[in-house]
Protein backbone atom coordinates (compact mmCIF):
# COMPACT_ATOMS: atom_id res chain seq x y z
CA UNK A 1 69.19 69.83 108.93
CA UNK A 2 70.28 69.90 105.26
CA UNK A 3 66.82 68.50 104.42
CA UNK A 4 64.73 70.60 106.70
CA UNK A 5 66.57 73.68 104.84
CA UNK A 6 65.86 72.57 101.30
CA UNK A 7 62.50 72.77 101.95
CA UNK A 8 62.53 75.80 104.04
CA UNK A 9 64.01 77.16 101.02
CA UNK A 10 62.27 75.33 98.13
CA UNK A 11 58.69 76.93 99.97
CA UNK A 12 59.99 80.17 100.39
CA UNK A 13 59.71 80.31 104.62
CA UNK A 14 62.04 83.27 106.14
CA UNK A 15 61.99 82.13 109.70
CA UNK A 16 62.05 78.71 111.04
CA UNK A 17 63.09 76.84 114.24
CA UNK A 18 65.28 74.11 113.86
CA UNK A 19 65.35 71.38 117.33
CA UNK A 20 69.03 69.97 117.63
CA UNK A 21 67.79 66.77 115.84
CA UNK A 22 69.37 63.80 118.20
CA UNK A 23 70.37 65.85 120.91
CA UNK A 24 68.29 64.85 124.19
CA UNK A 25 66.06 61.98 123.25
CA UNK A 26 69.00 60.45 120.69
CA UNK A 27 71.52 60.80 123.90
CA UNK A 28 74.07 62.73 120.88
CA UNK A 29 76.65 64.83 122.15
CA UNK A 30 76.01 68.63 121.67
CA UNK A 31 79.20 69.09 120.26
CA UNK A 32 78.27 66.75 117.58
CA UNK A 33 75.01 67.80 116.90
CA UNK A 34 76.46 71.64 116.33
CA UNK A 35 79.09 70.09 113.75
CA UNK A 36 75.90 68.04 111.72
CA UNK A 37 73.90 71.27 111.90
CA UNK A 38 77.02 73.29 110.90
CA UNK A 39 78.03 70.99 107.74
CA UNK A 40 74.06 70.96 106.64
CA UNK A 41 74.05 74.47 106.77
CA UNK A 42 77.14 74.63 105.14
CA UNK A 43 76.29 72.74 102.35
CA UNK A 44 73.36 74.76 101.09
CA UNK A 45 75.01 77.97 101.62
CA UNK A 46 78.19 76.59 99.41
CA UNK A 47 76.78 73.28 97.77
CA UNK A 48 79.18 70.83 96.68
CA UNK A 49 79.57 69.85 93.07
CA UNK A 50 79.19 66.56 94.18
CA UNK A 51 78.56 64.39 97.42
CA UNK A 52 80.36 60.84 96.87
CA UNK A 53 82.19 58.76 99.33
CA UNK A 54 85.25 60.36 99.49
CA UNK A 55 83.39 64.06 100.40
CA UNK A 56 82.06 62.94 102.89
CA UNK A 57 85.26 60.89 104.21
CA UNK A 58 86.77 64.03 104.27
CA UNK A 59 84.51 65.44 107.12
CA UNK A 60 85.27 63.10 109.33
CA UNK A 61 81.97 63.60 110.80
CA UNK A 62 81.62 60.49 113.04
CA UNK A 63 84.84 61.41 115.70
């Protein structure tokens, strides 16, 4: 998600479809695939001034 952004971004597209990367073939939980899109998103609209172990420990993103 945070990838697919960046380059939406880097080659100037205004409108793009995103799938729910994992979600039916990957068997990954909707819920979880909403909080991954949500922190990608996140994090280019209010980018970190770093990403190191203990940012992303703080997400908890795997429960």
């Amino acid at each position: 998600m945070r990838t697919t952004l960046m380059l939406a971004m880097d080659n100037d597209i205004k409108s793009i479809v995103i799938p729910a990367f994992g979600g039916l073939c990957g068997g990954v939980p909707a819920n979880k695939v909403c909080k991954m899109m949500w922190e990608g998103y996140r994090q280019i609209m209010n980018p970190p001034e770093k990403i190191d172990w203990d940012y992303a420990n703080r997400y908890k993103l795997e429960e």
